[in-house]
N, C-alpha and C. Protein backbone atom coordinates (compact mmCIF):
# COMPACT_ATOMS: atom_id res chain seq x y z
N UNK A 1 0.19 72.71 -15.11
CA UNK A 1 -0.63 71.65 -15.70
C UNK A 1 0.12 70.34 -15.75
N UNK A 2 1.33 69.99 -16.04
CA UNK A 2 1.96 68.94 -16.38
C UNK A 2 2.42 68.75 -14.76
N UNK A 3 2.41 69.67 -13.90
CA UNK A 3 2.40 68.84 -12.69
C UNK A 3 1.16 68.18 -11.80
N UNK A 4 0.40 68.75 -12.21
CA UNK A 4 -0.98 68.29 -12.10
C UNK A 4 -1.16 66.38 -12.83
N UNK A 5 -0.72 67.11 -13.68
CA UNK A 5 -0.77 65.39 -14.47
C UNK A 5 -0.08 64.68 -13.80
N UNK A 6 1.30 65.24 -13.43
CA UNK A 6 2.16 63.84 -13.27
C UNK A 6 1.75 63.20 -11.59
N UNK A 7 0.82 64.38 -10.71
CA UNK A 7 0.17 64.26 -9.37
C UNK A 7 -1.10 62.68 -9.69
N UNK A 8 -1.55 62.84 -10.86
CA UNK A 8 -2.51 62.37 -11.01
C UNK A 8 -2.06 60.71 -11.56
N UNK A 9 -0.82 60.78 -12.40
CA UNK A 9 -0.67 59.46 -12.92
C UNK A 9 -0.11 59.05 -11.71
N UNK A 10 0.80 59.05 -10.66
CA UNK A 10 1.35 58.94 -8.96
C UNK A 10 0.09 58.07 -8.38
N UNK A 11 -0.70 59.24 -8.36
CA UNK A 11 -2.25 58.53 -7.09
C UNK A 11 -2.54 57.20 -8.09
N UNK A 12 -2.57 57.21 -9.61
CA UNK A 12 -3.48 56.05 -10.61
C UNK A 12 -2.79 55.14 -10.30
N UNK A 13 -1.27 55.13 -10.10
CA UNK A 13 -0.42 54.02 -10.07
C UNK A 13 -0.62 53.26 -8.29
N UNK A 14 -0.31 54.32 -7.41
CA UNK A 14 -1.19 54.09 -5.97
C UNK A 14 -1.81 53.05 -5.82
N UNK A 15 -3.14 53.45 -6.24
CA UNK A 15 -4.06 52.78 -6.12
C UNK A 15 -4.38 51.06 -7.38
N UNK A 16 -3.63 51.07 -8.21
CA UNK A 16 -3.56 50.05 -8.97
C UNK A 16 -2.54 49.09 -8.20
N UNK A 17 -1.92 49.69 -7.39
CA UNK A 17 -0.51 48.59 -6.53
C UNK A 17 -1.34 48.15 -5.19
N UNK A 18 -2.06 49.27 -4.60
CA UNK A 18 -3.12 48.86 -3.32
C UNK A 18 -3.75 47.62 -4.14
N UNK A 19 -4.78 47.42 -5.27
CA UNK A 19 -5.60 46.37 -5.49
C UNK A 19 -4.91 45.32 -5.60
N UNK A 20 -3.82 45.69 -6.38
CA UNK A 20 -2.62 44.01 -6.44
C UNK A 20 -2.03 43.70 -4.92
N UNK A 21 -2.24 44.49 -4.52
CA UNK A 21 -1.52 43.99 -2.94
C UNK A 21 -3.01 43.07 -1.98
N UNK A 22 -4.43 43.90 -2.04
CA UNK A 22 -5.10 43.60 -1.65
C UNK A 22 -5.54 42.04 -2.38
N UNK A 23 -5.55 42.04 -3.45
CA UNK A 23 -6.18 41.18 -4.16
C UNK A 23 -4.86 39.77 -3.80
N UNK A 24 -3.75 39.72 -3.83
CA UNK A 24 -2.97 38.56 -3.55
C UNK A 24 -3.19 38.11 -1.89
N UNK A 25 -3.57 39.39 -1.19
CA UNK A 25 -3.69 39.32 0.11
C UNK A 25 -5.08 38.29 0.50
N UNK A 26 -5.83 38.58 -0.20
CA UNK A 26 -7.17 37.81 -0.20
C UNK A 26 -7.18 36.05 -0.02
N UNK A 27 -6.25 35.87 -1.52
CA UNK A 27 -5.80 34.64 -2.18
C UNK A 27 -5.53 33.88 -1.26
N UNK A 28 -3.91 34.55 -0.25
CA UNK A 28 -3.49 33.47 0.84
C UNK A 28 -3.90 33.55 1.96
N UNK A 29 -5.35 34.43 2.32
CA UNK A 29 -5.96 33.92 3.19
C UNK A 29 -6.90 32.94 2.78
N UNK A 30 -7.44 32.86 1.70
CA UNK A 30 -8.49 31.94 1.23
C UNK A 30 -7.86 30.65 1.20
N UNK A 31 -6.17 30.76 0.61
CA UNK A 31 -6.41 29.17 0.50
C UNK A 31 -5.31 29.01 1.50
N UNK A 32 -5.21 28.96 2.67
CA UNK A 32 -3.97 29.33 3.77
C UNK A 32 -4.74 27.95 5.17
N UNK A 33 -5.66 27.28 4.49
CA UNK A 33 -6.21 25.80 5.24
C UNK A 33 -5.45 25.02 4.72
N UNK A 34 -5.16 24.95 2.98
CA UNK A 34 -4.52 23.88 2.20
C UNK A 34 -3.32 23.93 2.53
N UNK A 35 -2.57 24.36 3.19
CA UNK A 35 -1.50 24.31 3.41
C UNK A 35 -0.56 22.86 3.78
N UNK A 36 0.33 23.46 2.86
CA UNK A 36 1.47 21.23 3.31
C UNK A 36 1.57 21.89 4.80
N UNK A 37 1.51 20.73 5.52
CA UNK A 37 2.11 21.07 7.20
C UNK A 37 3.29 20.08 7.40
N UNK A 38 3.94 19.12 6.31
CA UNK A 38 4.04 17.93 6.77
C UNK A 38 3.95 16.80 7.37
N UNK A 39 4.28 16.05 7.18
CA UNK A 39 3.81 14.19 7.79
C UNK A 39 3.54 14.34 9.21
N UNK A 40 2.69 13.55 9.72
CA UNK A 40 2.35 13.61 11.07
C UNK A 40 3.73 13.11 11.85
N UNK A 41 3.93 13.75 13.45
CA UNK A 41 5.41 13.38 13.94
C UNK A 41 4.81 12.57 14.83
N UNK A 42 6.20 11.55 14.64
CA UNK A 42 6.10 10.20 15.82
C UNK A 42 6.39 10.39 17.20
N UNK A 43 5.63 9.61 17.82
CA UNK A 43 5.31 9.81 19.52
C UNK A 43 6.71 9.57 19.87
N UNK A 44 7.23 7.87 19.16
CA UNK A 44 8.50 7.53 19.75
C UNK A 44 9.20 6.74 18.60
N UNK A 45 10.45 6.44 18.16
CA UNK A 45 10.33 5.82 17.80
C UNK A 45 12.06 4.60 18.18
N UNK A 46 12.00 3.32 17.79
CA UNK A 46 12.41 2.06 18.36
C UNK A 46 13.59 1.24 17.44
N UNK A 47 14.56 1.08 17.68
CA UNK A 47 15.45 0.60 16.39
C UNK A 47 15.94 -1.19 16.95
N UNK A 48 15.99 -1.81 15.80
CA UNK A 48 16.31 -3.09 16.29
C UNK A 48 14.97 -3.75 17.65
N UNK A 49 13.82 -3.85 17.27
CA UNK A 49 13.14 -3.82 18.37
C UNK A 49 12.35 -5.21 17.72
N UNK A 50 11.98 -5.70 18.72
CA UNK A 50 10.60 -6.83 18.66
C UNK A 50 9.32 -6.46 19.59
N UNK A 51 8.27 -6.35 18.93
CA UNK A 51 7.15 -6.03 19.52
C UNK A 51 5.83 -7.39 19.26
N UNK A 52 5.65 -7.14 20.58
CA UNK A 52 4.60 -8.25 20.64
C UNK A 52 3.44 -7.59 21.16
N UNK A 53 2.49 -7.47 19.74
CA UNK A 53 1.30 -7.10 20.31
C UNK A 53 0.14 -7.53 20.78
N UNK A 54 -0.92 -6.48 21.82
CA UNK A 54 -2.02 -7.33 22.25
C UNK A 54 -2.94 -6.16 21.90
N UNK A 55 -4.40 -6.94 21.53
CA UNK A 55 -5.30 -6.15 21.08
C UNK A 55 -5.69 -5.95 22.64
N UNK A 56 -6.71 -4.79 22.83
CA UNK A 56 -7.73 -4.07 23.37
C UNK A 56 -8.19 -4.85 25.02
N UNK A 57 -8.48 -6.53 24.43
CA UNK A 57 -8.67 -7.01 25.49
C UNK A 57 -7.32 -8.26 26.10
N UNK A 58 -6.03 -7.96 25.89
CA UNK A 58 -4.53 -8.58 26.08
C UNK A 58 -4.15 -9.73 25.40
N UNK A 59 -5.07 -10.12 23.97
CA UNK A 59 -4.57 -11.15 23.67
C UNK A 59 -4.02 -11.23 22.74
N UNK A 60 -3.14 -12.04 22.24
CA UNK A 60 -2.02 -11.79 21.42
C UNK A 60 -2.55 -11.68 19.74
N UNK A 61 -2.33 -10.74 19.35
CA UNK A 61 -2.45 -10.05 18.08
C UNK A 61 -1.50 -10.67 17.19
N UNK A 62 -0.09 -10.55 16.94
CA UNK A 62 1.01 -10.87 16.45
C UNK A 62 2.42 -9.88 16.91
N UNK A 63 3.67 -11.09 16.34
CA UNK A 63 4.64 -10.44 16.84
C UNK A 63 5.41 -10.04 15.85
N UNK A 64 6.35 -8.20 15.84
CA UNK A 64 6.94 -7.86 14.84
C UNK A 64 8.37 -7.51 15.13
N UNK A 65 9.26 -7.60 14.09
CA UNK A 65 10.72 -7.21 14.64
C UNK A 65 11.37 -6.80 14.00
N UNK A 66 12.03 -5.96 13.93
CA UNK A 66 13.00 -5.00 12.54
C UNK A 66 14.17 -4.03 13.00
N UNK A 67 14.65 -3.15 11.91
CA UNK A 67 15.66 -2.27 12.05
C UNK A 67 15.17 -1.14 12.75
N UNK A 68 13.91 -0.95 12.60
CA UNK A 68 13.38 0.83 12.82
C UNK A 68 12.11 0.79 12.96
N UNK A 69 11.14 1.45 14.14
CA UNK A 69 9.68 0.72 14.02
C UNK A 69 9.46 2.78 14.60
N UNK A 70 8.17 3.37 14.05
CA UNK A 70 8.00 4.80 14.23
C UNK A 70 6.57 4.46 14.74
N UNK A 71 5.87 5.01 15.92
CA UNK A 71 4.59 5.59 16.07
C UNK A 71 4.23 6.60 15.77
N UNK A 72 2.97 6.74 15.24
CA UNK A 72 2.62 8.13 14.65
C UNK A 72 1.75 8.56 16.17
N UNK A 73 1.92 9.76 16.11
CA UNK A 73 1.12 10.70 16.94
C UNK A 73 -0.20 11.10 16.28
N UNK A 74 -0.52 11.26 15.47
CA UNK A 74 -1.72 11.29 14.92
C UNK A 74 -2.83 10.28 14.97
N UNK A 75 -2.78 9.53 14.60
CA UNK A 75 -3.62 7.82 15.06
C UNK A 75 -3.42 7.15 15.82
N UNK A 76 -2.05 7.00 16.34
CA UNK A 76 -1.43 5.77 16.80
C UNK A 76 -0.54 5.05 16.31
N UNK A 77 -1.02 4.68 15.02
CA UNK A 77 -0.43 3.77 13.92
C UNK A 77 0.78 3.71 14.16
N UNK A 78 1.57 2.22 13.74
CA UNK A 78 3.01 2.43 13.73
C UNK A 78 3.40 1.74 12.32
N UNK A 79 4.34 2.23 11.94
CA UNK A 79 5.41 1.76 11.10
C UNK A 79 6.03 1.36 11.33
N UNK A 80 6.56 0.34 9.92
CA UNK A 80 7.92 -0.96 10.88
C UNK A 80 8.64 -0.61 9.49
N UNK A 81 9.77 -0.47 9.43
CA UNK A 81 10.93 -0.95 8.05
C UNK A 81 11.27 -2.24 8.13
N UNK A 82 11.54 -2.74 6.82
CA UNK A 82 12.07 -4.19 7.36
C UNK A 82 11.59 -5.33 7.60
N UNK A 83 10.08 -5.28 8.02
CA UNK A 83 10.17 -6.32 9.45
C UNK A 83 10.06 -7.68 9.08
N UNK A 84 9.95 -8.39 10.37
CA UNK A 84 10.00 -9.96 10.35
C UNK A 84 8.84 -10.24 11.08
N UNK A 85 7.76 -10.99 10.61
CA UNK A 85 6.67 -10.72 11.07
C UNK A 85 5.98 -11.95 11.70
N UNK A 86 5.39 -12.74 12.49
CA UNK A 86 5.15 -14.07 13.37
C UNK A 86 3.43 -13.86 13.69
N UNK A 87 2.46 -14.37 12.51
CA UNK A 87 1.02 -14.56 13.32
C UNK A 87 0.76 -15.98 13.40
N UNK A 88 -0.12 -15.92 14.31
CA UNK A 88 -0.79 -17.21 14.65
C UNK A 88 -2.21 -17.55 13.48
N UNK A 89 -2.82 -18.50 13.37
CA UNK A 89 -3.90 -18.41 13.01
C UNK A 89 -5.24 -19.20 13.97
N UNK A 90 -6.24 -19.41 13.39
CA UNK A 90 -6.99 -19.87 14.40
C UNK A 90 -6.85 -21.44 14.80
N UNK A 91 -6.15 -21.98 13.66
CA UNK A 91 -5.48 -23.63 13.90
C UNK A 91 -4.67 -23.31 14.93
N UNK A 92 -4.01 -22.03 15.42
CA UNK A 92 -2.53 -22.68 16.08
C UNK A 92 -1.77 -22.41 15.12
N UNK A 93 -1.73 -22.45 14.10
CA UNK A 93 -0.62 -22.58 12.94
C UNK A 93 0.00 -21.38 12.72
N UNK A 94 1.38 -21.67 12.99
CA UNK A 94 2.19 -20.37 12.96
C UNK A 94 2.77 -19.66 11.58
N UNK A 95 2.49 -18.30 10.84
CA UNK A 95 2.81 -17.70 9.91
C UNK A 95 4.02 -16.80 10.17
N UNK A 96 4.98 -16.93 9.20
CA UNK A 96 6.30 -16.26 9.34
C UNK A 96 6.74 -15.46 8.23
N UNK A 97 7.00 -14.37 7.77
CA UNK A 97 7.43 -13.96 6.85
C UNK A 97 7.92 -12.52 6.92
N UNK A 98 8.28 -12.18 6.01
CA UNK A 98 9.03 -10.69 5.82
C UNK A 98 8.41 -9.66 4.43
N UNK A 99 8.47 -8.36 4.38
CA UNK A 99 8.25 -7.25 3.47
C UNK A 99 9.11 -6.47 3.35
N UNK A 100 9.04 -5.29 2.86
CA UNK A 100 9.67 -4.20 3.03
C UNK A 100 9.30 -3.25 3.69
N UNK A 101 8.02 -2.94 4.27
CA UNK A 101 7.57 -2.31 5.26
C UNK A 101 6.39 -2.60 5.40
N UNK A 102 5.83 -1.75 6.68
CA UNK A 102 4.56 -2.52 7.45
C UNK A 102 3.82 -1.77 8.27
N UNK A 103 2.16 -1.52 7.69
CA UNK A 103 1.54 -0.34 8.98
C UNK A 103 0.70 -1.21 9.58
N UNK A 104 0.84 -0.76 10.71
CA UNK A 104 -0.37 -1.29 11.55
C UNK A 104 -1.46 -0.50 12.33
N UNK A 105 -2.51 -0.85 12.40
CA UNK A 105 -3.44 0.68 13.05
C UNK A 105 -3.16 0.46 14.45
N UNK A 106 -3.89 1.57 15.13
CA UNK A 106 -3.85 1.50 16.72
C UNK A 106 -4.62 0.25 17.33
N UNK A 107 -5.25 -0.96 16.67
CA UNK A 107 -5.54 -1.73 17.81
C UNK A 107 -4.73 -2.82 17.03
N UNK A 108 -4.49 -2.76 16.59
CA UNK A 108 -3.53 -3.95 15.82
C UNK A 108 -4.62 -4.67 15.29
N UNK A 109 -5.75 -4.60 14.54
CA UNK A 109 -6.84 -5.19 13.98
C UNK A 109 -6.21 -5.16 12.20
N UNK A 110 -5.89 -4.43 11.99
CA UNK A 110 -5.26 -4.47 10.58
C UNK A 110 -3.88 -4.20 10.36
N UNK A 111 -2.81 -4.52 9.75
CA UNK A 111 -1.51 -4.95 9.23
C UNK A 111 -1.20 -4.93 7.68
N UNK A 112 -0.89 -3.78 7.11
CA UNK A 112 -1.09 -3.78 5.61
C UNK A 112 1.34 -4.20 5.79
N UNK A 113 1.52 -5.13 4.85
CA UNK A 113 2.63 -5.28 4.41
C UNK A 113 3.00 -5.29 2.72
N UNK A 114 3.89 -3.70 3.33
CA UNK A 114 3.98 -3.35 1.80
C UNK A 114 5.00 -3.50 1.19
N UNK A 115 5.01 -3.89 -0.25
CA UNK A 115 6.28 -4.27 -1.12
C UNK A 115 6.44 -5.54 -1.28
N UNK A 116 7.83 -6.21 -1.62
CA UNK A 116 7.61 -7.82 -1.77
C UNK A 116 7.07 -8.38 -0.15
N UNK A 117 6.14 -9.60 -0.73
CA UNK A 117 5.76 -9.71 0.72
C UNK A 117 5.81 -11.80 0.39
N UNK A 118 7.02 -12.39 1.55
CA UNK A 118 7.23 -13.45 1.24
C UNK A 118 6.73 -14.40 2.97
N UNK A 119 6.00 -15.37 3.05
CA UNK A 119 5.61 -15.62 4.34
C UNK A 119 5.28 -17.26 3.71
N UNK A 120 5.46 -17.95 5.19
CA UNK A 120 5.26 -19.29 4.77
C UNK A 120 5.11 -19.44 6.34
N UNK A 121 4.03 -21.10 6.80
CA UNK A 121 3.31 -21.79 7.19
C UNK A 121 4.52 -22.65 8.19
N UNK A 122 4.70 -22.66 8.94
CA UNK A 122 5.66 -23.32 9.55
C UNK A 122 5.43 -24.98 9.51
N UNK A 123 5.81 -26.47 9.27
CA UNK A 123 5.20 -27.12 9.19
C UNK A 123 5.40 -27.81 10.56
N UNK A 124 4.27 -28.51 10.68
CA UNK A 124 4.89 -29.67 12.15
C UNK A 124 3.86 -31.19 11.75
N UNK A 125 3.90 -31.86 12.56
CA UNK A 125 3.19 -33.30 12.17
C UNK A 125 2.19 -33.88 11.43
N UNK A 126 1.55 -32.53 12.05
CA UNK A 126 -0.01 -32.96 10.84
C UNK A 126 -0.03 -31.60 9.94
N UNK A 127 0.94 -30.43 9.99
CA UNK A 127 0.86 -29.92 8.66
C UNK A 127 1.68 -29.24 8.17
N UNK A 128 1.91 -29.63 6.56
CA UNK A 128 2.78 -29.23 5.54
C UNK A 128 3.10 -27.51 5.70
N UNK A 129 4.47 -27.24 4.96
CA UNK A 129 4.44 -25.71 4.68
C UNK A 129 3.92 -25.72 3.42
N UNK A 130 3.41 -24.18 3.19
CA UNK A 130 3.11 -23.54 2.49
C UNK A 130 3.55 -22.28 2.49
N UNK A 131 4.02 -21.79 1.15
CA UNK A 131 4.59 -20.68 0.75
C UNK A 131 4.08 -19.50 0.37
N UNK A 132 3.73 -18.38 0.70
CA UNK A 132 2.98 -17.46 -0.07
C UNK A 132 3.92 -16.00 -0.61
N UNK A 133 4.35 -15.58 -1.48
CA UNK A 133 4.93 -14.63 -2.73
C UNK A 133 4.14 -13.83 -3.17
N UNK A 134 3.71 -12.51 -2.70
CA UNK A 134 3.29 -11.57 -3.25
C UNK A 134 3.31 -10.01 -2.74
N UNK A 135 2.63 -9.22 -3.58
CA UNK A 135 3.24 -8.01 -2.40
C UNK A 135 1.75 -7.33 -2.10
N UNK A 136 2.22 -6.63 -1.03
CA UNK A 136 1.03 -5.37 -0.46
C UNK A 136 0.22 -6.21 -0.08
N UNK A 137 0.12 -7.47 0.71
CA UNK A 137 -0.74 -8.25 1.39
C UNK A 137 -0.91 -7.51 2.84
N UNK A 138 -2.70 -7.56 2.75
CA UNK A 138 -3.58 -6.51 4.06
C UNK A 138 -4.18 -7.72 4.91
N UNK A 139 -3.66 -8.10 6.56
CA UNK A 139 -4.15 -8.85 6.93
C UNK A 139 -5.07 -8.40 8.18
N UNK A 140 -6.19 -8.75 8.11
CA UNK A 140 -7.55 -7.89 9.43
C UNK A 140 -7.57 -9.13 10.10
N UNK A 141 -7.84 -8.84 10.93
CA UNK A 141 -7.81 -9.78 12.47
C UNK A 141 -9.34 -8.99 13.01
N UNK A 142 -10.75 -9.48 13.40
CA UNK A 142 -11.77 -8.79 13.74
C UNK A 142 -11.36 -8.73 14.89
N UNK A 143 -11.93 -7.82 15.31
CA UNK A 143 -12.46 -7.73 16.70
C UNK A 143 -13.19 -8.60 17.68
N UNK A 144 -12.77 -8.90 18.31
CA UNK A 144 -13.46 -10.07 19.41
C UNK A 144 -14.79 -9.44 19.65
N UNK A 145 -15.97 -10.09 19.81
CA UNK A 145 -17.53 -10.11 19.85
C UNK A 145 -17.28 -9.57 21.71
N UNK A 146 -18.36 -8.60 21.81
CA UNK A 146 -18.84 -8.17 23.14
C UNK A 146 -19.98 -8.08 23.44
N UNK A 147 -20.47 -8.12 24.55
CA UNK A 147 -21.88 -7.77 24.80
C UNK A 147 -22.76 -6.37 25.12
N UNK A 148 -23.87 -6.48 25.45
CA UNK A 148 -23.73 -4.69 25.64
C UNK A 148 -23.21 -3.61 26.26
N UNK A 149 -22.57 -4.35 27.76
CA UNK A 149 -21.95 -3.67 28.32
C UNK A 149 -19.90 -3.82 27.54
N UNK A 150 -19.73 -3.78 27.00
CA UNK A 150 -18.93 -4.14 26.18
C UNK A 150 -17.40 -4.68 26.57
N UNK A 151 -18.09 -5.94 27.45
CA UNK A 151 -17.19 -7.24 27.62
C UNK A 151 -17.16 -8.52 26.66
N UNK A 152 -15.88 -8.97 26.85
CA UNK A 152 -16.10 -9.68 25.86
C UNK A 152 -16.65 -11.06 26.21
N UNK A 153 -17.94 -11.49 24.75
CA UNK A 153 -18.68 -12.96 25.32
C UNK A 153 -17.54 -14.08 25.58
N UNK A 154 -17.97 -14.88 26.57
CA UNK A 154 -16.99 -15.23 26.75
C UNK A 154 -17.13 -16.64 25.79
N UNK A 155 -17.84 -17.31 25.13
CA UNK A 155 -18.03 -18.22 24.51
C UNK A 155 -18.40 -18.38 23.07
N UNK A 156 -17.88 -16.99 22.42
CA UNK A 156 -17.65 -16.55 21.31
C UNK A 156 -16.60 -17.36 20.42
N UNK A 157 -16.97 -17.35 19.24
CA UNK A 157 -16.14 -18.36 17.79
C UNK A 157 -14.53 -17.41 18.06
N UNK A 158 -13.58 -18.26 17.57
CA UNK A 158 -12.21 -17.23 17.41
C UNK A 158 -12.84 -16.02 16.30
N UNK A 159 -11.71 -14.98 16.82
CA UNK A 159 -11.78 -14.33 15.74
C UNK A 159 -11.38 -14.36 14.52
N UNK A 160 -12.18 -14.13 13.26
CA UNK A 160 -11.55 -14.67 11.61
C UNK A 160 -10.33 -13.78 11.73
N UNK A 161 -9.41 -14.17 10.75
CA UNK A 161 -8.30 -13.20 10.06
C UNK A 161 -8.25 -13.86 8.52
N UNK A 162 -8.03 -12.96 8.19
CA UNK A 162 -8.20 -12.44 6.46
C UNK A 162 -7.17 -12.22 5.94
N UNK A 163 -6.37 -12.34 5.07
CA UNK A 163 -5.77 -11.68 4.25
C UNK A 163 -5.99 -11.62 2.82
N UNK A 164 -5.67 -10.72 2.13
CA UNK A 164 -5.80 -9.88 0.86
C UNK A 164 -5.19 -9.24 -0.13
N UNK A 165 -4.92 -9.58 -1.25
CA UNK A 165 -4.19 -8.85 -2.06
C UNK A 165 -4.49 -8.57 -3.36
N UNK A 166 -4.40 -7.54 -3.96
CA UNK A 166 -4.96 -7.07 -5.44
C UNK A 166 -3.62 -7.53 -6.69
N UNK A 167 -2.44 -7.73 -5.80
CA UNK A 167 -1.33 -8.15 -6.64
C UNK A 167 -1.19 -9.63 -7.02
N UNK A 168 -0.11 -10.05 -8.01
CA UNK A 168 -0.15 -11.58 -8.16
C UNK A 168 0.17 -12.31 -6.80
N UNK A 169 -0.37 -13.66 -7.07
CA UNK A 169 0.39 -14.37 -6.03
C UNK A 169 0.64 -15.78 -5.99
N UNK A 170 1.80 -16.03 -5.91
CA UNK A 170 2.50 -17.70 -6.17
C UNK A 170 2.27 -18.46 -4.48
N UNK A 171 1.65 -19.34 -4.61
CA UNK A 171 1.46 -20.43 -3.39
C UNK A 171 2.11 -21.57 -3.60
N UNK A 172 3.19 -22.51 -2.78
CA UNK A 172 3.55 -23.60 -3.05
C UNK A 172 3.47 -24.39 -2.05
N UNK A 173 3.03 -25.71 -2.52
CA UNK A 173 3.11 -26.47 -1.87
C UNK A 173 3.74 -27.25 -2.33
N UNK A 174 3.20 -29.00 -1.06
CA UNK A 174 4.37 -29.84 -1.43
C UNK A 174 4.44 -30.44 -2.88
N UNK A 175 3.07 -30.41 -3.36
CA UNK A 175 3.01 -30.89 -4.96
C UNK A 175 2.78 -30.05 -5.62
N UNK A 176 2.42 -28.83 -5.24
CA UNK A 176 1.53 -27.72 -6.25
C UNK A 176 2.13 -26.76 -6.25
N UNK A 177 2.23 -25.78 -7.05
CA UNK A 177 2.23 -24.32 -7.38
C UNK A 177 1.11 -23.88 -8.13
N UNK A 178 0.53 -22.85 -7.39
CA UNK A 178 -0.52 -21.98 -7.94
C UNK A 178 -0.07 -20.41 -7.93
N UNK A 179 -0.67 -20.03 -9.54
CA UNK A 179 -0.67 -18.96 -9.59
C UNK A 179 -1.61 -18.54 -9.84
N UNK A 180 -2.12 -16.72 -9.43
CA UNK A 180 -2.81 -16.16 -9.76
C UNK A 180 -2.98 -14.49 -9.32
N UNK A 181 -4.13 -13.59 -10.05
CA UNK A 181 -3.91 -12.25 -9.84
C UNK A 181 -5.10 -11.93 -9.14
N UNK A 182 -4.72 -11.67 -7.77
CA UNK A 182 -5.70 -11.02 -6.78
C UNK A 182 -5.90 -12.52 -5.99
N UNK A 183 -5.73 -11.68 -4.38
CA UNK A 183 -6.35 -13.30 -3.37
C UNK A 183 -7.05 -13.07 -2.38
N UNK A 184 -7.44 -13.89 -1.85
CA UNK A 184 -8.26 -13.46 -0.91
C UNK A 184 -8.55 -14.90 -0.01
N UNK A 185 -8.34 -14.85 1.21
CA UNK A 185 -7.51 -15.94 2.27
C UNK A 185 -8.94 -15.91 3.29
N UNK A 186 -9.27 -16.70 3.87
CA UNK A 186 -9.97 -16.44 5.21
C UNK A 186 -9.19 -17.88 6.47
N UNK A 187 -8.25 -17.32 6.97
CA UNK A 187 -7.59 -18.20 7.92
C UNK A 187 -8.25 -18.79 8.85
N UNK A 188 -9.86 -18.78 9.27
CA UNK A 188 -10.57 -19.71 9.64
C UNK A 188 -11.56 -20.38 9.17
N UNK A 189 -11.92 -19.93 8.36
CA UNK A 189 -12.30 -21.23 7.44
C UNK A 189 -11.63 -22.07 6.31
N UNK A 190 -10.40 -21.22 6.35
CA UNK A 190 -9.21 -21.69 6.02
C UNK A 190 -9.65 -22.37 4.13
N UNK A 191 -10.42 -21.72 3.68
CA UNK A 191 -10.56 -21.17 2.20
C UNK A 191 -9.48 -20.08 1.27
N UNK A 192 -9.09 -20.22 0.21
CA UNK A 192 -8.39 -19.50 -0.34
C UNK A 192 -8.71 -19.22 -1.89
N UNK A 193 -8.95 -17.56 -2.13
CA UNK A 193 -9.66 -17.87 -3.31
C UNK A 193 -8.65 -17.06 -4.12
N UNK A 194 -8.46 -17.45 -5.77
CA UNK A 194 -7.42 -16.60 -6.35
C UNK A 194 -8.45 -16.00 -7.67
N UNK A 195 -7.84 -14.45 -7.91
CA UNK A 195 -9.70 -14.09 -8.31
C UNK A 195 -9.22 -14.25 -9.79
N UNK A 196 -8.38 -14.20 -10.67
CA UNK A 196 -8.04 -14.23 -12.16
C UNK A 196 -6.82 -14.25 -12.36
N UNK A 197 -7.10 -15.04 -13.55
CA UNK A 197 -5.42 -16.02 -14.31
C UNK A 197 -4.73 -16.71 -13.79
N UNK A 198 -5.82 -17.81 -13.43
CA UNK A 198 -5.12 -18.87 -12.70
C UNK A 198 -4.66 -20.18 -12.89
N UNK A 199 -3.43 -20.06 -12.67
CA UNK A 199 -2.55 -21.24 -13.26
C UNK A 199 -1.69 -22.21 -12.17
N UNK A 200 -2.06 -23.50 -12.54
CA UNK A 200 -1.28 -24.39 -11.16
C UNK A 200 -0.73 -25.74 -11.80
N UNK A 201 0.36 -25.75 -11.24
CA UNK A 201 1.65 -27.04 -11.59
C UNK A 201 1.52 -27.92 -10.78
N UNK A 202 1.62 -28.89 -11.07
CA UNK A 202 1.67 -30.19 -10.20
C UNK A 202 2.88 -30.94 -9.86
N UNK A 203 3.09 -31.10 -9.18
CA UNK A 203 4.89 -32.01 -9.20
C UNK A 203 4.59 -33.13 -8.41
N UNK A 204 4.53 -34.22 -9.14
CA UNK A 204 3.71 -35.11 -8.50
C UNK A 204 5.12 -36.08 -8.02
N UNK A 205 4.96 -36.89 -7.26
CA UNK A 205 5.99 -37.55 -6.29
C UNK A 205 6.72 -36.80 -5.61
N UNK A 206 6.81 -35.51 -5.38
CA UNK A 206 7.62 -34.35 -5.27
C UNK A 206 7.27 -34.80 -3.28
N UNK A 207 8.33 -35.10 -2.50
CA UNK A 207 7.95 -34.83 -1.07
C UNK A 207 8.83 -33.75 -0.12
């Protein structure tokens, strides 16, 4: 009799270790999609490099240059550390400045620069610099207008570029300093709006 029993508590225990085995087995197939895979890996990547990009149809986008620049294999996208960054706007007017890092998508239509982000206006005869101080500034460049067969018109407006930021931002000029929190730029119509707490100094005779 008592071996009978102890046959019987053996199989109870059995089968209580089968369900815990089955039942965890279940678990990491169910959730075995969520899995970390880690960061997407770069196609190539470039040290000490200057890149001059061209959008889609060869025309010059902007130029970037730094310690370390990574393409992702997943999008395209690249990363820059560092960089030193050179756009044009639709004046002609050349923008220069630096961050702490910098993504750009695969057509070079958008440029987010993240961290302190310091850039200023190069000046020449007919125009002053201007300073801009802030961080995580997102600059979009549209897409050039096409037709249906999807060439581009050829007598189409430049394309706008934008920039944007949800952080503060100090502008100086030759008499002014403005401050304020959140901006929002349109470099061809060459409007600049600062969305709250906005405060501006004057330094008047200042050349």
């Amino acid at each position: 009799m008592i071996e009978r029993r102890t046959w019987l508590v053996i199989v109870v225990l059995a089968v209580i270790a089968l369900a815990a085995w089955m039942e965890v087995w279940l678990m990491r197939a169910r959730n075995g999609g969520d899995e970390f895979v880690g960061p997407p890996r770069s196609d190539y990547t470039l040290d000490n490099f200057t890149l001059d990009a061209l959008d889609n149809d060869g025309a010059h986008s902007f130029t970037v240059s730094g310690p370390r620049m990574a393409r992702r294999g997943d999008d395209g996208s690249i990363y820059v550390t560092s960089p030193a960054y050179e756009i044009v706007d639709n004046s002609s007017n050349t923008w220069k400045g630096t961050s702490e890092s910098a993504w750009v998508d695969k057509d070079g239509n958008v440029m987010k620069l993240e961290g302190a982000v310091a850039m200023h206006r190069e000046p020449h005869e007919n125009v002053e610099r201007v300073d801009l101080n802030t961080h995580d500034l997102t600059i979009t460049t549209d897409p050039k207008l096409k037709d249906a067969l999807g060439h581009p018109v050829p007598d189409a407006p430049l394309r706008d570029k934008r920039m944007e930021t949800a952080a503060p931002a100090t502008i100086i000029e030759t008499n002014n300093v403005v401050y304020g929190i959140g901006m929002k730029a349109d470099m061809n119509l060459k409007t600049l709006e600062l969305l709250s707490d906005v405060h501006m100094t004057s330094l008047p005779g200042k050349r």
